[in-house]
N, C-alpha and C. Protein backbone atom coordinates (compact mmCIF):
# COMPACT_ATOMS: atom_id res chain seq x y z
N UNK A 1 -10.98 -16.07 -14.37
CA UNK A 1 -11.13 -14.68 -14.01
C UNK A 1 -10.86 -13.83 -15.24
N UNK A 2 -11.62 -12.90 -14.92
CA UNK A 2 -11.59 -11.74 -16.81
C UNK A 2 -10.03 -11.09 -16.23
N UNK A 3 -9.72 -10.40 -17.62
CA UNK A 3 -8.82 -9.90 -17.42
C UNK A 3 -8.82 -8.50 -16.79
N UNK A 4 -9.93 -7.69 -17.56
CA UNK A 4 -10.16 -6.40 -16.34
C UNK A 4 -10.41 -7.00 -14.96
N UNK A 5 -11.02 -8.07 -14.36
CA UNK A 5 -10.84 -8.43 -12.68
C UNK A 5 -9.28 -8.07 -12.44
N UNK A 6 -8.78 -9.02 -13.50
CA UNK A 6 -6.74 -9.04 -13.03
C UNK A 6 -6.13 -7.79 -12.40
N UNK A 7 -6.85 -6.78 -13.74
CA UNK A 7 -6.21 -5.66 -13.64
C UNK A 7 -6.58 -5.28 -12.67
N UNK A 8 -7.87 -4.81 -12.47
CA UNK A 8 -8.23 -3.89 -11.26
C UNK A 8 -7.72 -4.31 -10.14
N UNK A 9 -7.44 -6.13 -9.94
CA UNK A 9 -6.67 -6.31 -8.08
C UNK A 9 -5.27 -6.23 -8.08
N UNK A 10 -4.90 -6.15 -9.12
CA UNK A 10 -3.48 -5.75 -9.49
C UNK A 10 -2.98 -4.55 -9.10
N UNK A 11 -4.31 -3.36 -9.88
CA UNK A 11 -4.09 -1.98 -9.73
C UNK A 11 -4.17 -1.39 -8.46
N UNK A 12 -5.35 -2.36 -7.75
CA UNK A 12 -5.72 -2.05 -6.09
C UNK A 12 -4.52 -2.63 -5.42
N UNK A 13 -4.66 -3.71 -5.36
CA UNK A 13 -2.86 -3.93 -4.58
C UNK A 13 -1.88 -3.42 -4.87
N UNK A 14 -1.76 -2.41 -6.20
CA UNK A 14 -0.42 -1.15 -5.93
C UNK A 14 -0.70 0.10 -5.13
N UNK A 15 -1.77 0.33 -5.54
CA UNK A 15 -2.18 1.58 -4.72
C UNK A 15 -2.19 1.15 -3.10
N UNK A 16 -2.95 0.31 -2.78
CA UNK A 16 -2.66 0.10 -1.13
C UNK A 16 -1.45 -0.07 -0.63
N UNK A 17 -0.16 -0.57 -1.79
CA UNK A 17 1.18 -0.66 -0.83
C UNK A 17 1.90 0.16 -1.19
N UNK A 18 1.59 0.84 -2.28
CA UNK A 18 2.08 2.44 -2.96
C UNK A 18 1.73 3.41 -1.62
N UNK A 19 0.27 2.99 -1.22
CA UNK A 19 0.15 4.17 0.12
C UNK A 19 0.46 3.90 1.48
N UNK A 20 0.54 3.07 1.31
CA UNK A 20 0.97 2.27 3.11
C UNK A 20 2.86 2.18 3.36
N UNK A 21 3.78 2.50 1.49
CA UNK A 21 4.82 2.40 2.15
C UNK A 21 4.80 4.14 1.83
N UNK A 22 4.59 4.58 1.17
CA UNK A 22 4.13 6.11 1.22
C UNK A 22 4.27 6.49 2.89
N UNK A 23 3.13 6.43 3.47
CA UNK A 23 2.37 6.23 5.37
C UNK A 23 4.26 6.11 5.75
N UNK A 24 4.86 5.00 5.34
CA UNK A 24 6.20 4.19 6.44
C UNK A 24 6.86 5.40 6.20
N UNK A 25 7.13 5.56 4.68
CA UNK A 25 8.29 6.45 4.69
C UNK A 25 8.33 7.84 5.27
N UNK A 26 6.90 8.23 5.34
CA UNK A 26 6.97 9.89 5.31
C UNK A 26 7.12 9.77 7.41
N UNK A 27 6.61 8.34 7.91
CA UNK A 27 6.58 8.54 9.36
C UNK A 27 8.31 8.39 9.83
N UNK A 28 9.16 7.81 8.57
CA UNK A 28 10.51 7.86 9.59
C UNK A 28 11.41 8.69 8.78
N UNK A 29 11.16 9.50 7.64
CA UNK A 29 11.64 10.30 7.10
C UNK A 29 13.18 9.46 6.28
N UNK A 30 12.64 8.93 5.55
CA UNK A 30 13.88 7.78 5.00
C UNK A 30 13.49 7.91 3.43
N UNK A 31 13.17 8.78 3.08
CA UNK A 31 13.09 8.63 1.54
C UNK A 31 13.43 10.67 1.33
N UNK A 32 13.76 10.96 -0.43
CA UNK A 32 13.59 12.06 -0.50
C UNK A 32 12.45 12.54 -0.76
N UNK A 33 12.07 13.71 -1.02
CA UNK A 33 11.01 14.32 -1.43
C UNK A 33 10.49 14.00 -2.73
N UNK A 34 11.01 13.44 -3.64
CA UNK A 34 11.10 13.32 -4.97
C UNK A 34 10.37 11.83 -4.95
N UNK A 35 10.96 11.21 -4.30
CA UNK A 35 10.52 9.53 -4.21
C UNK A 35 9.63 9.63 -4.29
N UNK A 36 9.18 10.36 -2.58
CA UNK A 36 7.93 10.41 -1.88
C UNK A 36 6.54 10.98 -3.09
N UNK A 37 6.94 11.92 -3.81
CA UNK A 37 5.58 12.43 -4.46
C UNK A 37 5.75 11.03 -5.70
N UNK A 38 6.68 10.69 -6.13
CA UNK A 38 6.71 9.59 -7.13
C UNK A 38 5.66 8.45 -6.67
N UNK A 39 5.96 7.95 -5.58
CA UNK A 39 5.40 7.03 -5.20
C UNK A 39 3.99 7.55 -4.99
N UNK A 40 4.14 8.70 -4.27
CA UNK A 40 2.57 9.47 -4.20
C UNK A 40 1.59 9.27 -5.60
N UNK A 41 2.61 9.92 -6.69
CA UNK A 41 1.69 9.66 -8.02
C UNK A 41 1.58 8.22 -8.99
N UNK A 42 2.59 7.11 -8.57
CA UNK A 42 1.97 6.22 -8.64
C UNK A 42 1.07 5.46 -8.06
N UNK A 43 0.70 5.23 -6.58
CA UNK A 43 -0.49 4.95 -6.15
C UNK A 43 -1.60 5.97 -6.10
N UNK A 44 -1.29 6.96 -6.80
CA UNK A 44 -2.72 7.72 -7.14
C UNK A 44 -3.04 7.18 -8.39
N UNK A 45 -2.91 7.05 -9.30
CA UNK A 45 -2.54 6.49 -10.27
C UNK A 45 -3.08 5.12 -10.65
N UNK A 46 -2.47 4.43 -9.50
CA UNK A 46 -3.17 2.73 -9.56
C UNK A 46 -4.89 3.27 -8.74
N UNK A 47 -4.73 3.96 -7.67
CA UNK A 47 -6.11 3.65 -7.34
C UNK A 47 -7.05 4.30 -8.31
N UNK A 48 -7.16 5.06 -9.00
CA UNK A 48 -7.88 5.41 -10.80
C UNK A 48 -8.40 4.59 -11.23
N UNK A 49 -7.08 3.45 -11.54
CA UNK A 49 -7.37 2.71 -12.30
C UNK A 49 -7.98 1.60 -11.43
N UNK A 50 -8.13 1.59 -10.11
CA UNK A 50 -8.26 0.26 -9.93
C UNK A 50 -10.20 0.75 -9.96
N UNK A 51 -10.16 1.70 -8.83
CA UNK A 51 -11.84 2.11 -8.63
C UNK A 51 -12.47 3.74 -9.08
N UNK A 52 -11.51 4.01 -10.46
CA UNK A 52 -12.42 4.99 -11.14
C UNK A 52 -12.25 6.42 -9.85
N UNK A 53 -12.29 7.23 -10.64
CA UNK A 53 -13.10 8.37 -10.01
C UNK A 53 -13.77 8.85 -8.45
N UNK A 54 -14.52 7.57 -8.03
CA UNK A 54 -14.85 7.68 -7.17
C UNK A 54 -14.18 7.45 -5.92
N UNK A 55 -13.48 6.39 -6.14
CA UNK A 55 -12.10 5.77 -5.28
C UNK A 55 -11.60 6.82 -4.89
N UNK A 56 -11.17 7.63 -5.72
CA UNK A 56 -10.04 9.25 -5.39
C UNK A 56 -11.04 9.79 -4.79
N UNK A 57 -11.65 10.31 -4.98
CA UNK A 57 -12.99 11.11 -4.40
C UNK A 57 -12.93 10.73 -2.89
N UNK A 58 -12.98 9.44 -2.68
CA UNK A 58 -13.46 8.55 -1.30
C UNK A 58 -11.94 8.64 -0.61
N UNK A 59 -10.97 8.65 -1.13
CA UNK A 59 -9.36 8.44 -0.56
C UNK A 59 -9.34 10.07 0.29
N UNK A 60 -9.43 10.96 -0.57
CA UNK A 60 -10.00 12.62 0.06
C UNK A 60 -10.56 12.95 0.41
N UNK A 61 -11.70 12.19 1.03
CA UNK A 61 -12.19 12.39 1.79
C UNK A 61 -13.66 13.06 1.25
N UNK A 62 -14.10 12.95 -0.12
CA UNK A 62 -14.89 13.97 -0.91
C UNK A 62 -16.23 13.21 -1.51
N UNK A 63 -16.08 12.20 -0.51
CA UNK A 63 -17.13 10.92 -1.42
C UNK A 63 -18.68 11.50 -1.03
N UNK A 64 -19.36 10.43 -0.98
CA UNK A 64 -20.72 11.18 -0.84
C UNK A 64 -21.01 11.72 0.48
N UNK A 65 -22.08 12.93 0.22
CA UNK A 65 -22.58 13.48 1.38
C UNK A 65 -22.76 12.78 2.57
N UNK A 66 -23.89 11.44 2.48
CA UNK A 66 -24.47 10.41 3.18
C UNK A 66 -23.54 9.61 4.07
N UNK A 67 -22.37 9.80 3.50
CA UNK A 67 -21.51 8.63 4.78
C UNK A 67 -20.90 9.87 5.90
N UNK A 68 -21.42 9.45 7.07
CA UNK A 68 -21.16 10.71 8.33
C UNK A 68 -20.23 9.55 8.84
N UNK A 69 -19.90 7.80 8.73
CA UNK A 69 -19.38 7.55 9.48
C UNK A 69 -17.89 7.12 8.91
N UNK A 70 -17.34 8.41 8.04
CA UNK A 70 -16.40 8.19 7.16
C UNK A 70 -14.87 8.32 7.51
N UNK A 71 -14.25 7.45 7.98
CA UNK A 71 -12.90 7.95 8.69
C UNK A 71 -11.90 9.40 8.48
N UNK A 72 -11.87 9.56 9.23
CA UNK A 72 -10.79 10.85 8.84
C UNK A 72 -9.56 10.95 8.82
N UNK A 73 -8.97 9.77 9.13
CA UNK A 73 -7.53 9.42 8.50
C UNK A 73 -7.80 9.03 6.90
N UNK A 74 -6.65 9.28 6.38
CA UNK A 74 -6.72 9.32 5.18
C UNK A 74 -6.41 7.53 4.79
N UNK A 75 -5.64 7.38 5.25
CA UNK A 75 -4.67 5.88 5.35
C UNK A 75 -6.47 4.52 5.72
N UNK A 76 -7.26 5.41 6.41
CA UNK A 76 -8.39 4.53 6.73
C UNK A 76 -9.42 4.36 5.74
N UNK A 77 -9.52 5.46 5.04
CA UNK A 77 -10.25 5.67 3.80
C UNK A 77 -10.19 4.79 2.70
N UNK A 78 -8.51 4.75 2.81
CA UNK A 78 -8.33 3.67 1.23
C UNK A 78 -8.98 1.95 1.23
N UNK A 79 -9.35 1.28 2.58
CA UNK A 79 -9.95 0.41 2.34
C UNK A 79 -11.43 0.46 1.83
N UNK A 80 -12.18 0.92 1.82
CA UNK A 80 -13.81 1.62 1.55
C UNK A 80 -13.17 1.71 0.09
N UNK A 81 -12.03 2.50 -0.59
CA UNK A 81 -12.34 2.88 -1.82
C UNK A 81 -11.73 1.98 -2.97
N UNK A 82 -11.03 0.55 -2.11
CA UNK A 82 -10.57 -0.53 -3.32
C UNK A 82 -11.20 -1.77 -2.89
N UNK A 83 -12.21 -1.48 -2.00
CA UNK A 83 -12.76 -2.84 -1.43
C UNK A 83 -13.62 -3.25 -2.49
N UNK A 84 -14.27 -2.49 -3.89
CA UNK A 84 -14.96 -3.31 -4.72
C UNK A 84 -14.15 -3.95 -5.85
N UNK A 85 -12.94 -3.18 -6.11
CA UNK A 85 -12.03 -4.20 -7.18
C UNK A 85 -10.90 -5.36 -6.43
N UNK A 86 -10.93 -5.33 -4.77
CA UNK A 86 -9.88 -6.23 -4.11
C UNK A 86 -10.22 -7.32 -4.40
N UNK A 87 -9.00 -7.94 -4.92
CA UNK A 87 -9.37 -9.66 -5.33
C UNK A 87 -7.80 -10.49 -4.91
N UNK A 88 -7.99 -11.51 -5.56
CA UNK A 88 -6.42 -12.66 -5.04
C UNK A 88 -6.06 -12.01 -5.60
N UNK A 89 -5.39 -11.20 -7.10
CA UNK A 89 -4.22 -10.89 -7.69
C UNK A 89 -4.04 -9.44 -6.76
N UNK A 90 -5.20 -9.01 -6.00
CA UNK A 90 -4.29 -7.94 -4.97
C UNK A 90 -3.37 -8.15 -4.05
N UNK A 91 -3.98 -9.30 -3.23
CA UNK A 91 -3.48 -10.26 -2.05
C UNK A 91 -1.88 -9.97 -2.33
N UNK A 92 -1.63 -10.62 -3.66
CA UNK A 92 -0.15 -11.09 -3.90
C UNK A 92 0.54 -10.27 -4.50
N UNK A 93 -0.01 -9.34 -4.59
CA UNK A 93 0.70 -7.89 -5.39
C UNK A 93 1.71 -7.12 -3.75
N UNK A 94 0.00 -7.19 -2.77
CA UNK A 94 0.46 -6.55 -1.60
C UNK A 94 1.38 -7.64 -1.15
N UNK A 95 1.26 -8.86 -0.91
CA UNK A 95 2.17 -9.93 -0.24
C UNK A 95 3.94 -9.34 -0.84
N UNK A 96 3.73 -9.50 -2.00
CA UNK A 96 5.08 -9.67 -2.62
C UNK A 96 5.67 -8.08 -2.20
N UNK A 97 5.09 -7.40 -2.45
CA UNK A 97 5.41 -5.49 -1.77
C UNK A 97 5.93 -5.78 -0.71
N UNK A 98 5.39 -5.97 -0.27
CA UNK A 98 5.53 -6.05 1.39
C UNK A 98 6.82 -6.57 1.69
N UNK A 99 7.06 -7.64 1.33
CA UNK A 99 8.36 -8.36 1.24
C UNK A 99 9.47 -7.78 0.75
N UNK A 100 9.29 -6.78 -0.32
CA UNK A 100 10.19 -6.86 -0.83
C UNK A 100 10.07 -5.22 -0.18
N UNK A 101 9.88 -4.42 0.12
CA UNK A 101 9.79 -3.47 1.17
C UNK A 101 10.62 -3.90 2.58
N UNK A 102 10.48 -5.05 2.89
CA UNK A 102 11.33 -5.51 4.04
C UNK A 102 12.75 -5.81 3.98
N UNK A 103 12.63 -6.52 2.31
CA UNK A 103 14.50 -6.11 1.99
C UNK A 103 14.87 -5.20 1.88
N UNK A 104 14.47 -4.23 1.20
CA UNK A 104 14.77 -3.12 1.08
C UNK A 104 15.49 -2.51 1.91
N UNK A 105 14.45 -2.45 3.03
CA UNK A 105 14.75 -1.93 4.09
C UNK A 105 15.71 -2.38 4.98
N UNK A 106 16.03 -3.99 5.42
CA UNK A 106 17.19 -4.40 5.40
C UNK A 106 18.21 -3.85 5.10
N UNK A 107 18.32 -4.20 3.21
CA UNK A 107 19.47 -3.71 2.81
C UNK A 107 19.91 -2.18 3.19
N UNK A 108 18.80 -1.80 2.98
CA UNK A 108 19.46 -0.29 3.62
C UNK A 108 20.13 0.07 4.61
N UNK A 109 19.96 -0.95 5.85
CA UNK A 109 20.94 -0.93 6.90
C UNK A 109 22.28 -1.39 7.07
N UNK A 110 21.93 -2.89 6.12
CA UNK A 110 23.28 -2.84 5.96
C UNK A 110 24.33 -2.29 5.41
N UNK A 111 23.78 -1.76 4.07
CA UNK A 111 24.69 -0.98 2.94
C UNK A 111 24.75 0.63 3.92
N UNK A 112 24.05 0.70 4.55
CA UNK A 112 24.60 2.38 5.55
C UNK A 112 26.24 2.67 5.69
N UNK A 113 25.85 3.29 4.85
CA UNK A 113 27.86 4.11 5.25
C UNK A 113 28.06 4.93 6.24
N UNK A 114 27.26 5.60 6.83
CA UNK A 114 27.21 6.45 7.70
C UNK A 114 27.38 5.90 9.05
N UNK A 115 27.23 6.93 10.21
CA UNK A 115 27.98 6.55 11.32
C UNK A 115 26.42 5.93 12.36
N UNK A 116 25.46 6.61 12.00
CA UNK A 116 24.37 6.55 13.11
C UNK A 116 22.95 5.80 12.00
N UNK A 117 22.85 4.48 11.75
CA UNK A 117 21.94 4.05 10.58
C UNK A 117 20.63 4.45 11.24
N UNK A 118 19.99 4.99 9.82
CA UNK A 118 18.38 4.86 10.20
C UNK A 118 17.99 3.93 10.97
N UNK A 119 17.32 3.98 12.46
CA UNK A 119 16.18 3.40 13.30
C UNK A 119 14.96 3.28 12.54
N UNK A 120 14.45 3.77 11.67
CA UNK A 120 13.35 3.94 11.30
C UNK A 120 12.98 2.30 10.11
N UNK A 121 14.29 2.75 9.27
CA UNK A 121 14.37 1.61 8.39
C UNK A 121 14.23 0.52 9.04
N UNK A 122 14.83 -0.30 9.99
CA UNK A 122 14.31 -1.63 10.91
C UNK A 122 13.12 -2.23 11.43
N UNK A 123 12.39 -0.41 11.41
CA UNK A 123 10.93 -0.86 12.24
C UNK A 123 10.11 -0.82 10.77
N UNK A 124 10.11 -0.19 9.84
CA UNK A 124 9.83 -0.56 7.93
C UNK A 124 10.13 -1.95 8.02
N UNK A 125 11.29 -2.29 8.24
CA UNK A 125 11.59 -3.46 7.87
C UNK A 125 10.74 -4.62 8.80
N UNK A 126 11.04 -4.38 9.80
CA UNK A 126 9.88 -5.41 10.71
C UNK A 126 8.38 -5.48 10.36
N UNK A 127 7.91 -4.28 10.45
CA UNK A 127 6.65 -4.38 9.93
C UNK A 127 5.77 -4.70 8.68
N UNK A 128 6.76 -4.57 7.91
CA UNK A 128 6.42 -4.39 6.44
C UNK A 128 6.45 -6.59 6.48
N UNK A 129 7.83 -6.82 6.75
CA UNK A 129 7.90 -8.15 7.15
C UNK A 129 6.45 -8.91 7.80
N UNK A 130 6.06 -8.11 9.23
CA UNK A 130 5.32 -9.41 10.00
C UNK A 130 4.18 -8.74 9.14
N UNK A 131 3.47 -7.61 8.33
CA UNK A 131 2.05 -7.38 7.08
C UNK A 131 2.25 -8.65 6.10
N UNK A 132 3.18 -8.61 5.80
CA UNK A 132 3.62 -9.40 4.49
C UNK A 132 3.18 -10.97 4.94
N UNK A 133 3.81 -12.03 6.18
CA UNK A 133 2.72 -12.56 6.92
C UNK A 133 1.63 -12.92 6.87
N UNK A 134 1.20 -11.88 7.41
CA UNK A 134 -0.42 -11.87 7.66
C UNK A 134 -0.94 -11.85 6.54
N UNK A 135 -0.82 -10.99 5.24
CA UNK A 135 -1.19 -10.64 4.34
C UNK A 135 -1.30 -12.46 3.13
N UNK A 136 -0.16 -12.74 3.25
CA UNK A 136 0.23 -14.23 2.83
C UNK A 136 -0.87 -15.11 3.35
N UNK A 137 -1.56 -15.57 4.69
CA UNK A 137 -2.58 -15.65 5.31
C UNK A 137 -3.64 -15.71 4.69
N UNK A 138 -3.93 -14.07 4.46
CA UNK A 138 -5.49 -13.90 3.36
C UNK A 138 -5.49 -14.77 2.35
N UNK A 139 -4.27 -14.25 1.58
CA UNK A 139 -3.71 -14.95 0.20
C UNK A 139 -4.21 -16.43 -0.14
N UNK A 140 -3.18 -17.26 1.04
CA UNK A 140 -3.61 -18.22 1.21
C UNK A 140 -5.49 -18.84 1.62
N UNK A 141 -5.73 -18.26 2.39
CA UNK A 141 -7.03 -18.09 2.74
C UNK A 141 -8.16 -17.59 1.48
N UNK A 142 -7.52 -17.04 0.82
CA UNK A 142 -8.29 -16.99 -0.32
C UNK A 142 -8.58 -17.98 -1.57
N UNK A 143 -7.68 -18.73 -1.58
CA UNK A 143 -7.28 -19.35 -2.78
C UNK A 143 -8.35 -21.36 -2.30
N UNK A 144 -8.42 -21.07 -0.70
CA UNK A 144 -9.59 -22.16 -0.62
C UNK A 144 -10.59 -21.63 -0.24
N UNK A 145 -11.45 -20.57 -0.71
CA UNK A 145 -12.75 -20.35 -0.41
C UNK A 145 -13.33 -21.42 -1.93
């Protein structure tokens, strides 16, 4: 595999778990504001690099005239706009995210000093866990085509 392939499923598998834990955090309100645009501008960032110009364009919803059947969640968009650089080194970029999104999130419960721990963090943590899974799956599934 070339090395621009590497990069680009590299760059696409940050941006998809750059935006999907982006999606977790902003739905249980467990990060600050600061994180949140951080992380915001690094998976803007990776998806650039992974699919150019147009990718962003397509993530906002701003892609071409011609597609009427273009989702309007934003979170639905991003597959259409890294589906031409997604390769195995995305698979395992997202696999390993994912995972390690689930400790995270773990740890965060346990290390809680406070009296009432984030609910939110557990269901991050579960989910991010049983993606990571599935995601491992493809991974695997990819590596014997």
């Amino acid at each position: 595999m070339r090395i621009g392939n590497a990069l680009r499923g590299l760059t696409a598998g940050i941006a998809v778990l750059g935006y999907v834990s982006l999606f977790l955090l902003l739905q249980v309100r467990a990060a600050p504001v600061s994180a949140l645009a951080g992380i915001g501008a690094l998976a803007t960032a990776a998806l650039a690099v992974a699919g150019g110009r147009p990718a962003v364009r397509q993530l906002l919803g701003r892609g071409p005239p011609s597609q009427e059947d273009t989702p309007r969640w934003w979170l639905a968009r991003l597959e259409p706009a890294v589906e031409d650089s997604w390769n195995t080194y995305a698979d395992l970029v997202l696999t390993v995210g994912l995972w390690a999104l689930s400790v995270g999130s773990f740890d965060g419960l346990i290390t809680y000093s406070g009296d009432d721990p984030l609910f939110g963090l557990a269901i991050i943590g579960f989910l991010s866990m049983v993606c990571g899974l599935i995601s491992l799956g493809f991974l695997i599934d990819s590596r014997y085509e």
